[in-house]
N, C-alpha and C. Protein backbone atom coordinates (compact mmCIF):
# COMPACT_ATOMS: atom_id res chain seq x y z
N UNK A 1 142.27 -48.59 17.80
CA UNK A 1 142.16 -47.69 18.93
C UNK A 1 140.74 -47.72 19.52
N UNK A 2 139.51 -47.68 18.45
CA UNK A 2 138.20 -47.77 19.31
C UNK A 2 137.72 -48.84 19.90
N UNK A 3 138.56 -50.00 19.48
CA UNK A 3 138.50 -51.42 19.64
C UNK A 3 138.82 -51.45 20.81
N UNK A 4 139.94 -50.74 21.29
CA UNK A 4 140.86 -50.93 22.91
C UNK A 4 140.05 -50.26 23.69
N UNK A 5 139.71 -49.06 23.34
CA UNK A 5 138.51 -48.28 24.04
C UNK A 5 137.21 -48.88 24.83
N UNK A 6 136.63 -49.25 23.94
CA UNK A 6 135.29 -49.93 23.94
C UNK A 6 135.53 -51.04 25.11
N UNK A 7 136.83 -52.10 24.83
CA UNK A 7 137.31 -52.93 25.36
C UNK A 7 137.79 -52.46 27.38
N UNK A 8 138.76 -51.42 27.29
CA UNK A 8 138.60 -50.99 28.60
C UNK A 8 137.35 -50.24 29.11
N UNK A 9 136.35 -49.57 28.26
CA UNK A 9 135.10 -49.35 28.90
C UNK A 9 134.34 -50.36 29.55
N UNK A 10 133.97 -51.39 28.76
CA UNK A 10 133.12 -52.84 28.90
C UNK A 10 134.05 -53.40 30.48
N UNK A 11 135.64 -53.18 30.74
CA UNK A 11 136.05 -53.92 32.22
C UNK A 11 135.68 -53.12 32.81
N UNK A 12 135.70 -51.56 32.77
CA UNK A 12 135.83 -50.68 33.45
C UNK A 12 134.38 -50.59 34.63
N UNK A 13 133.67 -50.93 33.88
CA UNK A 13 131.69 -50.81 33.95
C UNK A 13 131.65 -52.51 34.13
N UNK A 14 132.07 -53.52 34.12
CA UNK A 14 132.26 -54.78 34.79
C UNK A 14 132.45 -54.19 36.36
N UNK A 15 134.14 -53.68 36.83
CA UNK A 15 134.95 -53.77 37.36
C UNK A 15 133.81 -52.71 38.63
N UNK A 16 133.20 -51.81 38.07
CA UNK A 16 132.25 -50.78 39.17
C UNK A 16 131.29 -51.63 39.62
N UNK A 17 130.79 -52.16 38.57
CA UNK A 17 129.12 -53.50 39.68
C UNK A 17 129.49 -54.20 40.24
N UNK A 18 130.54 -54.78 39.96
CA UNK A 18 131.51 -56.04 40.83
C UNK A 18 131.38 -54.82 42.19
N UNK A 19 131.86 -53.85 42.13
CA UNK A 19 132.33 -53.22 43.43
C UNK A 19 131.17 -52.58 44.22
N UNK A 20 130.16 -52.65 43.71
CA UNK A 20 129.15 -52.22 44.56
C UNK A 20 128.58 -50.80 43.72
N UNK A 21 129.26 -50.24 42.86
CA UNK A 21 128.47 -49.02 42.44
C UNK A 21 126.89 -49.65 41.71
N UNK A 22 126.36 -48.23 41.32
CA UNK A 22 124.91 -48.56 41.27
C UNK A 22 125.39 -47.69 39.73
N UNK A 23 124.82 -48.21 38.82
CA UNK A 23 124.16 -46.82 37.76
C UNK A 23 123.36 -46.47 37.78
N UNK A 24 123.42 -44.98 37.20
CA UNK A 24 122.26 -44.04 37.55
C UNK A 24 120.83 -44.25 36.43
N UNK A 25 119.97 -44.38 36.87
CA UNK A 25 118.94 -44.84 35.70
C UNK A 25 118.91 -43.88 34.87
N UNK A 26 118.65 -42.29 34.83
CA UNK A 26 118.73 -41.45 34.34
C UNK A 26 119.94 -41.56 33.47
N UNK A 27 121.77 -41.09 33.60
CA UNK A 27 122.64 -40.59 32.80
C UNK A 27 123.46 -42.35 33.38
N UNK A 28 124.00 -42.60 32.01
CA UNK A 28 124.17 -43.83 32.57
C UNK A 28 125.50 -43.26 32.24
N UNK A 29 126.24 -42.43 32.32
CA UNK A 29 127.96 -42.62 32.73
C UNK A 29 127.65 -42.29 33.98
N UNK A 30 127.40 -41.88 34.60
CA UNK A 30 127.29 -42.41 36.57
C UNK A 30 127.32 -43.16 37.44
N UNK A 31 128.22 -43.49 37.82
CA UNK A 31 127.69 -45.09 38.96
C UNK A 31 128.25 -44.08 40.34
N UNK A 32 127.59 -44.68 41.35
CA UNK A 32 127.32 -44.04 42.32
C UNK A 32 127.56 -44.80 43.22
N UNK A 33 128.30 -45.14 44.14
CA UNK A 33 128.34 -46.13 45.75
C UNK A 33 128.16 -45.45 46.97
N UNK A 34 127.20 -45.93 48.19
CA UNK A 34 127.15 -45.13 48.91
C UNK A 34 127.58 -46.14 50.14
N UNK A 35 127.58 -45.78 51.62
CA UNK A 35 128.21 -46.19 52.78
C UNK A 35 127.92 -45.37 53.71
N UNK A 36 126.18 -45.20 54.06
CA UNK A 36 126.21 -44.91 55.58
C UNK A 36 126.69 -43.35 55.12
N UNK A 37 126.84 -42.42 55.66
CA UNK A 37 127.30 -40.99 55.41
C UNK A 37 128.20 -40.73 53.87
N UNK A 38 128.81 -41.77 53.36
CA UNK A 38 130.08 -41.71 52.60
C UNK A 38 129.44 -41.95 51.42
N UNK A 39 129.86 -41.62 50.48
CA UNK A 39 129.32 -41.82 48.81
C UNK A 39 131.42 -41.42 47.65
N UNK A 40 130.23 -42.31 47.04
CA UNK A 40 131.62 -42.23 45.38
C UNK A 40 130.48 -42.08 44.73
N UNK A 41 131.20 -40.76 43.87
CA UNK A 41 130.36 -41.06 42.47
C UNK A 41 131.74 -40.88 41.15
N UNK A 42 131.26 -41.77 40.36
CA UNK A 42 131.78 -41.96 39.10
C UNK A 42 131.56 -41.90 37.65
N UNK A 43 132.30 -40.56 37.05
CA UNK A 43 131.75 -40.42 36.07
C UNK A 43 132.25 -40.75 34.99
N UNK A 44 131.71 -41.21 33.87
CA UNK A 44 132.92 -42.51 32.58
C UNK A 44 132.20 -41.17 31.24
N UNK A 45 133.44 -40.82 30.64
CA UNK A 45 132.94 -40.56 29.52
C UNK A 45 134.40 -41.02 28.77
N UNK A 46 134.11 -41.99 27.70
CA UNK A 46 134.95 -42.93 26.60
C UNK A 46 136.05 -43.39 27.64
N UNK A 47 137.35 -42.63 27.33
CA UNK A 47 138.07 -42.94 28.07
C UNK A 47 138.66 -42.40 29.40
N UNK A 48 137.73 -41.14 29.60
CA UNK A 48 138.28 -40.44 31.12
C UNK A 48 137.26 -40.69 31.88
N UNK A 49 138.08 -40.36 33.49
CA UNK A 49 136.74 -40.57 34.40
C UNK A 49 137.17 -39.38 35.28
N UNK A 50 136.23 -39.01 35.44
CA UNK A 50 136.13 -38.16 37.00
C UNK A 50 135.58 -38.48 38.10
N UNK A 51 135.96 -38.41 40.02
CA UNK A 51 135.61 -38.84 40.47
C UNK A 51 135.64 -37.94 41.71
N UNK A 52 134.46 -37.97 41.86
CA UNK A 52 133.99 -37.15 43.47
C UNK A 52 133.47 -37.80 44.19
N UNK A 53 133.37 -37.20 45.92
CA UNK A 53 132.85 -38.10 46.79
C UNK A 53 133.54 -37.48 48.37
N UNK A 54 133.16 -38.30 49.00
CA UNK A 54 133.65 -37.69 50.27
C UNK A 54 134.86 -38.21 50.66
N UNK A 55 136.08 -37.55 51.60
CA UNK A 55 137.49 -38.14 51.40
C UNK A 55 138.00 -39.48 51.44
N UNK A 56 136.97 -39.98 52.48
CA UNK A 56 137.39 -41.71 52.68
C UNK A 56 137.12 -42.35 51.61
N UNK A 57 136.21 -42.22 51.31
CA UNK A 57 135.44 -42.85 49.97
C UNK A 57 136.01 -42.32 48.75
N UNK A 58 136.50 -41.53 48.51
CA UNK A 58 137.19 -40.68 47.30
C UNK A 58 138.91 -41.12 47.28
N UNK A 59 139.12 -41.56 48.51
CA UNK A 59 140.49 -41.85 48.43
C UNK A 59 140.67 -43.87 48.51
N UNK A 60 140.06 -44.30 49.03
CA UNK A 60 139.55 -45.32 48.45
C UNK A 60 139.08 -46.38 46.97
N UNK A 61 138.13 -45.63 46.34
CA UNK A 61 137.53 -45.40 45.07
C UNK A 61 139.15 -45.17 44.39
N UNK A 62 140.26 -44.17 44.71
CA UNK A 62 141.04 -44.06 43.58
C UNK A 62 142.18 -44.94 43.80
N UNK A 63 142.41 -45.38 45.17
CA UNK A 63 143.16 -46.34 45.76
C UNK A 63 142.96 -47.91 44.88
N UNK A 64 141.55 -48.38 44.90
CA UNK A 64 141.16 -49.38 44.33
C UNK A 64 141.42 -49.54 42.76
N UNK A 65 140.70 -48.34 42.05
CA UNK A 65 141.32 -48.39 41.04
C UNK A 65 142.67 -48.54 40.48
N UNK A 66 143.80 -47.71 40.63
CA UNK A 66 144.87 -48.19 40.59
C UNK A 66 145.65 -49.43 40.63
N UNK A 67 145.17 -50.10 41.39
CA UNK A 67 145.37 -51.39 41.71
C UNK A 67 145.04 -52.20 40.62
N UNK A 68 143.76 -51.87 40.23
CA UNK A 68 142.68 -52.79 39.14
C UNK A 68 143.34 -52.38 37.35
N UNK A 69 143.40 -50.74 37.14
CA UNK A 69 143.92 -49.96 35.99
C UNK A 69 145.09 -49.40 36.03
N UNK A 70 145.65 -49.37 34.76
CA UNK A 70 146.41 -48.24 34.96
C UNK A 70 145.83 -46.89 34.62
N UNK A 71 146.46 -46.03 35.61
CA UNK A 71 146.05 -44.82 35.37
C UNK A 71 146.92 -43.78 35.78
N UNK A 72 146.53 -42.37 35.63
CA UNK A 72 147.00 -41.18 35.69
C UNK A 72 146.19 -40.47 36.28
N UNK A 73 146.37 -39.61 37.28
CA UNK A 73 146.08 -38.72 37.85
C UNK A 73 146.41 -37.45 38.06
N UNK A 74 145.10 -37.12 37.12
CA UNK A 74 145.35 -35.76 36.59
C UNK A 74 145.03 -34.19 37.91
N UNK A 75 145.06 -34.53 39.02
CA UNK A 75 144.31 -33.52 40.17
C UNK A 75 143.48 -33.36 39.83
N UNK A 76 142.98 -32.10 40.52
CA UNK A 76 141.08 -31.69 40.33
C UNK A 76 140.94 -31.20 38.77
N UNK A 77 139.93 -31.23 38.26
CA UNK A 77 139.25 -31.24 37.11
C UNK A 77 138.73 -29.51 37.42
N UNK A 78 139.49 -28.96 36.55
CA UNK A 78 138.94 -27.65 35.96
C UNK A 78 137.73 -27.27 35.18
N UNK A 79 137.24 -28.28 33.74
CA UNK A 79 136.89 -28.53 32.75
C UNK A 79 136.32 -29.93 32.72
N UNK A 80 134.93 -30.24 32.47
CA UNK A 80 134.68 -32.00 32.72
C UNK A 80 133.41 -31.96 31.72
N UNK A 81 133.13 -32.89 30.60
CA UNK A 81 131.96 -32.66 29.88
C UNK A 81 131.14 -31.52 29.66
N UNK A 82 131.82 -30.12 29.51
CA UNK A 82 131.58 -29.21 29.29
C UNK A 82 131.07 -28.38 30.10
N UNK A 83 131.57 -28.62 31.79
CA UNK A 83 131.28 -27.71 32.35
C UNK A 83 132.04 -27.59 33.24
N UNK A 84 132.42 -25.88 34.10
CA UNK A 84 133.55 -25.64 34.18
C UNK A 84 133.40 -25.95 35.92
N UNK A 85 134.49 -26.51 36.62
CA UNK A 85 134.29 -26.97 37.95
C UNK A 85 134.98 -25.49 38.89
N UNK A 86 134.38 -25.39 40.22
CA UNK A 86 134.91 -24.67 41.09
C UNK A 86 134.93 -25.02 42.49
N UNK A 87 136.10 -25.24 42.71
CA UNK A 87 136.53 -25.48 44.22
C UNK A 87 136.11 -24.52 45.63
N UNK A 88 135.30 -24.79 46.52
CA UNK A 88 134.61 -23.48 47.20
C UNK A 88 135.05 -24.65 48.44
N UNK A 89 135.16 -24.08 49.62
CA UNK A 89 135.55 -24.58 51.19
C UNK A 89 134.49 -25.46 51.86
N UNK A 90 133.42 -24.97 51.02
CA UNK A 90 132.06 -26.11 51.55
C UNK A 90 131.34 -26.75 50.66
N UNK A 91 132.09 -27.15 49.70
CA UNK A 91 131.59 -27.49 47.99
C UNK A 91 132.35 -27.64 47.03
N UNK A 92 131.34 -27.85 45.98
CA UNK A 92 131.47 -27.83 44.67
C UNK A 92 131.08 -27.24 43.70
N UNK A 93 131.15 -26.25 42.95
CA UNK A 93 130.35 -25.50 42.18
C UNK A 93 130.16 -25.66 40.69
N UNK A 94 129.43 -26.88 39.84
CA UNK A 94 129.04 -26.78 38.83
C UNK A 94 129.00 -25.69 37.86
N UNK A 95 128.89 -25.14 36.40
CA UNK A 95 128.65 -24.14 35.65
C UNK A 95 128.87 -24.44 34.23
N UNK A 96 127.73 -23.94 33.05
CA UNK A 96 128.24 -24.03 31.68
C UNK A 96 128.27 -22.97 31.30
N UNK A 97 128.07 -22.30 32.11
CA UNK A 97 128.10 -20.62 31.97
C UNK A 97 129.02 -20.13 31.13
N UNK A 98 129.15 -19.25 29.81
CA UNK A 98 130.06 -18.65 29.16
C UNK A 98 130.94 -20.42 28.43
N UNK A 99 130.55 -21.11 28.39
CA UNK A 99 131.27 -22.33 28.11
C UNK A 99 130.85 -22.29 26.63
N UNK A 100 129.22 -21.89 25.93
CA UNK A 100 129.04 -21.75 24.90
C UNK A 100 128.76 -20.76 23.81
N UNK A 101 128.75 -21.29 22.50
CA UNK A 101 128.95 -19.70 21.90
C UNK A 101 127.49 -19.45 21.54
């Protein structure tokens, strides 16, 4: 199982530089693509990813993938590396607030 893991991580992080994302020097599960107003960002932890960005580029980004992986799509992310997400009309709202004991 960590064997297969490791194995779709290593295409996965191929399959983003091939496409133009950048990693982030700082947190390296990040790769980031940008376009003139439009951005993807991509976040890899083992085997899930989360992915934000602006709609063209966000619908794109998951368009491509599919094609490349199989995958599942789980809707918006409630819960993501330990912090809790919130949907706001002009945003996104980060928080680890109350997340620890």
């Amino acid at each position: 199982m960590i064997k297969a893991i490791k194995t779709w991580h290593n295409r996965l992080i191929e399959y983003l530089l091939n496409e133009g994302y950048r990693n982030d020097p700082t947190y390296s599960c990040i790769y980031m693509k940008r376009f003139k107003n439009e951005f993807a960002i991509i976040i890899v932890y083992i085997n899930d990813i989360n992915i934000v960005g602006t709609p063209n580029e966000l619908t794109k980004a998951i368009d491509r993938l599919k094609k490349e992986f199989e995958m599942k799509d789980l809707e918006k992310a409630i819960f993501f590396l330990r912090l809790q997400i919130e949907y706001l009309n002009k945003g996104i709202f980060y928080t680890s607030r109350g997340l620890y004991n």
